[in-house]
C-alpha atoms as a PDB file:
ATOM      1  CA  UNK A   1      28.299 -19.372 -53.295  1.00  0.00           C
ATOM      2  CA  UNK A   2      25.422 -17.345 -51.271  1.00  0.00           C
ATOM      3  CA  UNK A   3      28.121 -14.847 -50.633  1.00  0.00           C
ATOM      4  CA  UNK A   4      28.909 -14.468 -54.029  1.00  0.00           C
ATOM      5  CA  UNK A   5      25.346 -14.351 -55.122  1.00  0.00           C
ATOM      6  CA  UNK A   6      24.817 -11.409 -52.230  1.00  0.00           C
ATOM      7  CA  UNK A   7      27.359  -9.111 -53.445  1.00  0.00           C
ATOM      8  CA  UNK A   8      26.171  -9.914 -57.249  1.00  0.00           C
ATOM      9  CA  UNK A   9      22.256  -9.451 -56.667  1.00  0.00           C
ATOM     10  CA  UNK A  10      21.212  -5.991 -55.102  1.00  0.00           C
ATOM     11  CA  UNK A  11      18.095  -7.740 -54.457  1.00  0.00           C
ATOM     12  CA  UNK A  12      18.922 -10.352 -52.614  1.00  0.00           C
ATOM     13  CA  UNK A  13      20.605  -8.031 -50.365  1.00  0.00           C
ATOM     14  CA  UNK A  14      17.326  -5.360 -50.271  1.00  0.00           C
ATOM     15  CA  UNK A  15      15.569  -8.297 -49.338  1.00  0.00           C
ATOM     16  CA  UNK A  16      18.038  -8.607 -46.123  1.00  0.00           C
ATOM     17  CA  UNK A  17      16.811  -4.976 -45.350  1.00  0.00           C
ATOM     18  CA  UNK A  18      13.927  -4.703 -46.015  1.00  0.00           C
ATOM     19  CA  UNK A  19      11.843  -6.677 -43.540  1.00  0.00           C
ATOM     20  CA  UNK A  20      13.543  -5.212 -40.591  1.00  0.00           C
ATOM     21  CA  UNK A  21      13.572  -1.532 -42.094  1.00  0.00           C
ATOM     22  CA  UNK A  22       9.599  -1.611 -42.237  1.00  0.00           C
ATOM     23  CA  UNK A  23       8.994  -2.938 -39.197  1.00  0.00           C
ATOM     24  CA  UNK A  24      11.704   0.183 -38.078  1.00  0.00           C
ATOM     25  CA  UNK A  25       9.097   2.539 -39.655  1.00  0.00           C
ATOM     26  CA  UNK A  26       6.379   1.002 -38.305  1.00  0.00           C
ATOM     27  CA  UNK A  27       7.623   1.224 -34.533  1.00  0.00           C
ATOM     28  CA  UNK A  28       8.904   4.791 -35.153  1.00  0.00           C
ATOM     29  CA  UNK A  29       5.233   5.339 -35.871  1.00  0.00           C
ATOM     30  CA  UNK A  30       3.743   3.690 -33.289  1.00  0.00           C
ATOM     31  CA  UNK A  31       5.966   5.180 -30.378  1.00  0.00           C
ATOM     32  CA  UNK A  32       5.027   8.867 -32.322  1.00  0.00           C
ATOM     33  CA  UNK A  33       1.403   7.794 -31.389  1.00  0.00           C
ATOM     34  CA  UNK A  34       2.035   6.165 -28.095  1.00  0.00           C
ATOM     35  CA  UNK A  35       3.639   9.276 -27.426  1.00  0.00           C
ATOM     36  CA  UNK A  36       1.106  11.347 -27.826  1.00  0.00           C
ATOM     37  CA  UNK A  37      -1.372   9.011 -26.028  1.00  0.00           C
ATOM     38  CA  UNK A  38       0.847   9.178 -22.979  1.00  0.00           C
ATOM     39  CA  UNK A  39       0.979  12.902 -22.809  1.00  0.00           C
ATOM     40  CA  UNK A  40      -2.648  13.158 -22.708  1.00  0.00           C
ATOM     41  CA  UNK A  41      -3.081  10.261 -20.060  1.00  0.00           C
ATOM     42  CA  UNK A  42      -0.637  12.337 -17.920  1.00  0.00           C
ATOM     43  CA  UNK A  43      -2.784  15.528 -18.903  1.00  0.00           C
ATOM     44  CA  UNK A  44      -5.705  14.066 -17.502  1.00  0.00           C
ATOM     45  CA  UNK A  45      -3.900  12.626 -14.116  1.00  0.00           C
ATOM     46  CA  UNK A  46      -2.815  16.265 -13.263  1.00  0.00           C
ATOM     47  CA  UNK A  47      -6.474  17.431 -14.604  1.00  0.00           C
ATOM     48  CA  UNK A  48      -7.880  15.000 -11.905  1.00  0.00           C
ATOM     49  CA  UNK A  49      -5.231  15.984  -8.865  1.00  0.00           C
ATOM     50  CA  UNK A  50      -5.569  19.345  -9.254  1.00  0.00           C
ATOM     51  CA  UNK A  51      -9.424  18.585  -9.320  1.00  0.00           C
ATOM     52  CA  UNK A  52      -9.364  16.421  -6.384  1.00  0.00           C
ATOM     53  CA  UNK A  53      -7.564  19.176  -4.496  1.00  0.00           C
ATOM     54  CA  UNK A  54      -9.663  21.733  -5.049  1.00  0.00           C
ATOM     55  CA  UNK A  55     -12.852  20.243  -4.558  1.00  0.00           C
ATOM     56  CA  UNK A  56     -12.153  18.006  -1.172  1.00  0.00           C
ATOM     57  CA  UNK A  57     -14.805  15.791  -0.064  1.00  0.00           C
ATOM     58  CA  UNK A  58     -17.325  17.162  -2.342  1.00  0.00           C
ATOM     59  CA  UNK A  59     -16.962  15.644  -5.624  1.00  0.00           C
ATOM     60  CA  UNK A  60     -18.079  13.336  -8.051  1.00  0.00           C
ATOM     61  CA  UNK A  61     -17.227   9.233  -7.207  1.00  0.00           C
ATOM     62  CA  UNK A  62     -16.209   8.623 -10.242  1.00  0.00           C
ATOM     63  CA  UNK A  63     -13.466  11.332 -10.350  1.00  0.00           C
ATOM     64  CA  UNK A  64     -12.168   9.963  -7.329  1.00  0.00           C
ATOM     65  CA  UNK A  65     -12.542   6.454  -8.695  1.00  0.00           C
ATOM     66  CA  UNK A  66     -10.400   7.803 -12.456  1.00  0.00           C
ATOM     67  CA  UNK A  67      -7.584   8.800 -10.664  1.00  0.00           C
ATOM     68  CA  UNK A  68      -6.129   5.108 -10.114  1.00  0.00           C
ATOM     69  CA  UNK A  69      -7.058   3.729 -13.141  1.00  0.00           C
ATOM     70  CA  UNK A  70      -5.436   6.954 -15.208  1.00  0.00           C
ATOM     71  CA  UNK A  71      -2.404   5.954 -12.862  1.00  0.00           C
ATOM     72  CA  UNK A  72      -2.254   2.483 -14.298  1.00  0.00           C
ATOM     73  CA  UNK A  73      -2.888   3.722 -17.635  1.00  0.00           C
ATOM     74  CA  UNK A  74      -0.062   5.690 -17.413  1.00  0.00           C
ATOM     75  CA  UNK A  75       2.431   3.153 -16.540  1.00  0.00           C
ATOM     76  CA  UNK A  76       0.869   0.755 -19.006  1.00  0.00           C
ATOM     77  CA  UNK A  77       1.376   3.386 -21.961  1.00  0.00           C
ATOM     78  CA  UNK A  78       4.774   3.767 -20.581  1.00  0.00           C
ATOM     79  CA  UNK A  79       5.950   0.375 -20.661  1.00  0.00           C
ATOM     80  CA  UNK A  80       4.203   0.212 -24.235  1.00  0.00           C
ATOM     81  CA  UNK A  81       6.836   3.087 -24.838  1.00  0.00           C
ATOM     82  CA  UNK A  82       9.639   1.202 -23.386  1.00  0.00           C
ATOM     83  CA  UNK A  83       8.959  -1.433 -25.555  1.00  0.00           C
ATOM     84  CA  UNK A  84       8.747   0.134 -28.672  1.00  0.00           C
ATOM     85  CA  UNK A  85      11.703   1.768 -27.977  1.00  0.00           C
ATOM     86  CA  UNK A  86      13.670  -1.585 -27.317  1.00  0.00           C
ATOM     87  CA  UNK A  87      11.699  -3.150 -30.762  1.00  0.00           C
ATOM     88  CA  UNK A  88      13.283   0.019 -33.044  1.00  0.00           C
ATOM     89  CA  UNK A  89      16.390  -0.476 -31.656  1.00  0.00           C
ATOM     90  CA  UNK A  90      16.771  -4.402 -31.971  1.00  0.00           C
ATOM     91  CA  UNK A  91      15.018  -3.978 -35.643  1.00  0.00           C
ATOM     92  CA  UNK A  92      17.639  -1.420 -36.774  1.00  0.00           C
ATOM     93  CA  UNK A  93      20.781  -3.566 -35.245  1.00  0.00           C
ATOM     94  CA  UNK A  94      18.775  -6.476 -37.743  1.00  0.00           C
ATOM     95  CA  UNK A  95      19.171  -4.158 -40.535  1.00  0.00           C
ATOM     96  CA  UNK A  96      22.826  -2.960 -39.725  1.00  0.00           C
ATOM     97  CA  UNK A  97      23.207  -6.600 -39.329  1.00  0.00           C
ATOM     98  CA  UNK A  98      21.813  -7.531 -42.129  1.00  0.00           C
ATOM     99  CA  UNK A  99      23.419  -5.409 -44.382  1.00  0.00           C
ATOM    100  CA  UNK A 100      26.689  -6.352 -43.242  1.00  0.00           C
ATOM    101  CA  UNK A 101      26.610  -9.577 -43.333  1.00  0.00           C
ATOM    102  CA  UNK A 102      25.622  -9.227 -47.350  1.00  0.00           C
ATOM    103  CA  UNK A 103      28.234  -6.545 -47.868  1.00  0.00           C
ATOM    104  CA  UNK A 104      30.935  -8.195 -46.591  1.00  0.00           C
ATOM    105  CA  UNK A 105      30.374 -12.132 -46.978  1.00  0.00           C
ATOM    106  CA  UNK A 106      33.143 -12.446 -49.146  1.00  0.00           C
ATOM    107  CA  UNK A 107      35.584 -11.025 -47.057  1.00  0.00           C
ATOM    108  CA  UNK A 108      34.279 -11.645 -43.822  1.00  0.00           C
ATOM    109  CA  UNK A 109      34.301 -15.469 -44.495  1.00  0.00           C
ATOM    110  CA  UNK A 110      31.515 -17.984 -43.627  1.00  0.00           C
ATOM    111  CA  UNK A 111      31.561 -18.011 -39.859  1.00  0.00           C
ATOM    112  CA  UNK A 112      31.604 -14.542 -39.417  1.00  0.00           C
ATOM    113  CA  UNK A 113      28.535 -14.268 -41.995  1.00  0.00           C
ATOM    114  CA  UNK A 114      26.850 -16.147 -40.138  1.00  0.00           C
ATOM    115  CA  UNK A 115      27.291 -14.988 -36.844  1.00  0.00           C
ATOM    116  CA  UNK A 116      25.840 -11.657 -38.739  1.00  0.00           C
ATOM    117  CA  UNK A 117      22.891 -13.075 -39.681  1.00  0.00           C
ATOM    118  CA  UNK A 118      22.161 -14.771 -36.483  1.00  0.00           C
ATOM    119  CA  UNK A 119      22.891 -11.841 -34.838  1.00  0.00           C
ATOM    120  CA  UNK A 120      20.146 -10.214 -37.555  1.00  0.00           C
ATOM    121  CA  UNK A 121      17.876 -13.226 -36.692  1.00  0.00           C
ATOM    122  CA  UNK A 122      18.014 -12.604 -32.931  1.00  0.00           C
ATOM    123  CA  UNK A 123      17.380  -9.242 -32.684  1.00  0.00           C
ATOM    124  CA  UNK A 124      14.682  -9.371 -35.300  1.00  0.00           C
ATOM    125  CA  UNK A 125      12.780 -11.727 -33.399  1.00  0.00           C
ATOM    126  CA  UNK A 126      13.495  -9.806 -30.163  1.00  0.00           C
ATOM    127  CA  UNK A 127      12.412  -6.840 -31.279  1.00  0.00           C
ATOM    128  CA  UNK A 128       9.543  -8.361 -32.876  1.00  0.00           C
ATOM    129  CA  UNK A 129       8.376  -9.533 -29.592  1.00  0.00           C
ATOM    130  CA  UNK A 130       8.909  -6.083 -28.164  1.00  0.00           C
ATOM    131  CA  UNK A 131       6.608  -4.703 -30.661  1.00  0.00           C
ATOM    132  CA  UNK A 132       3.728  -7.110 -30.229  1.00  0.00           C
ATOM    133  CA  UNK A 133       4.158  -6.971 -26.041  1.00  0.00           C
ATOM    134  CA  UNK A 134       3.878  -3.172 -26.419  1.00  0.00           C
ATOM    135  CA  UNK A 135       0.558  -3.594 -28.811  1.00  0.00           C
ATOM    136  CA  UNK A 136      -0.797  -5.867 -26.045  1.00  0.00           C
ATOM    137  CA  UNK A 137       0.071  -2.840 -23.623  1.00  0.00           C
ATOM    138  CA  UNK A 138      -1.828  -0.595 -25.592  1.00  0.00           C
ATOM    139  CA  UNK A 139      -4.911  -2.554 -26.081  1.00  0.00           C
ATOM    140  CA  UNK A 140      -4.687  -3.080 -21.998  1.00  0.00           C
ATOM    141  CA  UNK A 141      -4.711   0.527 -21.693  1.00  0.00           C
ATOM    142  CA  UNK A 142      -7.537   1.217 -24.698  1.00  0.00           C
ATOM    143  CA  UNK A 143      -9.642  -0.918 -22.654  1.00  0.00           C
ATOM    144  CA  UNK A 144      -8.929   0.581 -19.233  1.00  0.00           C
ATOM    145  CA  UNK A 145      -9.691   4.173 -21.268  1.00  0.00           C
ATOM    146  CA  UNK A 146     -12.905   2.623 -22.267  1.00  0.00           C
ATOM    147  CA  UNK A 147     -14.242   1.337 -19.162  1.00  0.00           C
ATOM    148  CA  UNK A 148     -13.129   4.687 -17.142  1.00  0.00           C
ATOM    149  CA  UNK A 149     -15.282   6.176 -19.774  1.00  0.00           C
ATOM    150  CA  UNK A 150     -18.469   4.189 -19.647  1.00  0.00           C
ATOM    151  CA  UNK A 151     -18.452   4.895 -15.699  1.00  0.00           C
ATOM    152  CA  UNK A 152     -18.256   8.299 -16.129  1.00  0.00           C
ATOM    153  CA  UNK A 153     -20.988   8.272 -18.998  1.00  0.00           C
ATOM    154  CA  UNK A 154     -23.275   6.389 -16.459  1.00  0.00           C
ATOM    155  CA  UNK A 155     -22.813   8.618 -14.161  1.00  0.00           C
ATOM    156  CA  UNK A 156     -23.342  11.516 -16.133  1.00  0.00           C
ATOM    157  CA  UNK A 157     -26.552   9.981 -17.296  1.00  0.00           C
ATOM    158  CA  UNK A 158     -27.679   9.443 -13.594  1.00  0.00           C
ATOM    159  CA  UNK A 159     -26.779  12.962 -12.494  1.00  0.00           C
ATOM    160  CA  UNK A 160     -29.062  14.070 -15.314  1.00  0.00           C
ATOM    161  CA  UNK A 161     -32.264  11.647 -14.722  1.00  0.00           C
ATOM    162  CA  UNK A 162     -32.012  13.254 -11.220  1.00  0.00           C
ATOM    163  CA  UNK A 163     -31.439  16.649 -12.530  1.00  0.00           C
ATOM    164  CA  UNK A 164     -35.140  16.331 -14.175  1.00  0.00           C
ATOM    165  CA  UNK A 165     -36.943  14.249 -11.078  1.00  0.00           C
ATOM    166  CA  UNK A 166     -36.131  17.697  -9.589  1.00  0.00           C
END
């Protein structure tokens, strides 16, 4: 009967899709962005050992201090990436699977309809938790960002109440 109904309502079946096709678009977008976040994390980690280099012993503690935590942040907005990655994929195999199993449920049969869809189920909810782990990654890093930030404001601030006792 469901089969039936599938093949006879294009809405029923759109409604198959269209769950894991958004949340396809919306990790497509979020690895563009992660993307670009990790590029400039790795910008400022060869910023900092070229820096480091140059300047030897004589240079500000908080640069030497950055250059850890922009290491970390790097391999946190990686695995972010990695994740993402892994959530598109599992979210598209939903929709492949999810569209099959509404295509062909009448000639398929029951079992193998339903192995679809629990197929669809699975990797719906696996990539679902890949998305949300890389978020958490991301807000990990945003924080590390921020509080490598605040140092270095302090810092700054410091050097410039000197600056003036001078």
């Amino acid at each position: 009967m469901l089969a039936s109904m599938a093949l006879s309502n294009s809405f029923l079946v759109l409604s198959y899709v269209g769950g894991p096709a958004l949340l396809t678009n919306a990790t497509t977008l979020f690895v563009l962005s992660t993307s670009n976040r990790f590029a400039r994390a790795v910008d400022r980690s060869r910023f900092l050992a070229e820096t480091l280099a140059e300047a030897g012993g004589s240079m500000r503690p908080t640069l030497r201090e950055e250059m850890p935590e922009v290491h970390h942040r790097v391999l946190l907005i990686g695995r972010a990436l990695v994740c993402f990655y892994l959530a598109s994929a599992c979210f598209a195999i939903a929709t492949l699977n999810s569209i099959s199993s509404a295509v062909f449920a009448q000639t398929i049969g029951a079992l193998a309809t339903t192995i679809l869809a629990s197929i669809a189920v699975i990797t719906g909810v696996a990539g679902f938790a890949a998305f949300i782990a890389g978020a958490v990654l991301l807000v990990i890093e945003s924080r590390t960002a921020v509080r490598s930030l605040s140092r270095e404001y302090d810092e700054t601030l410091s050097l410039a109440r000197k600056a003036k006792e001078i």
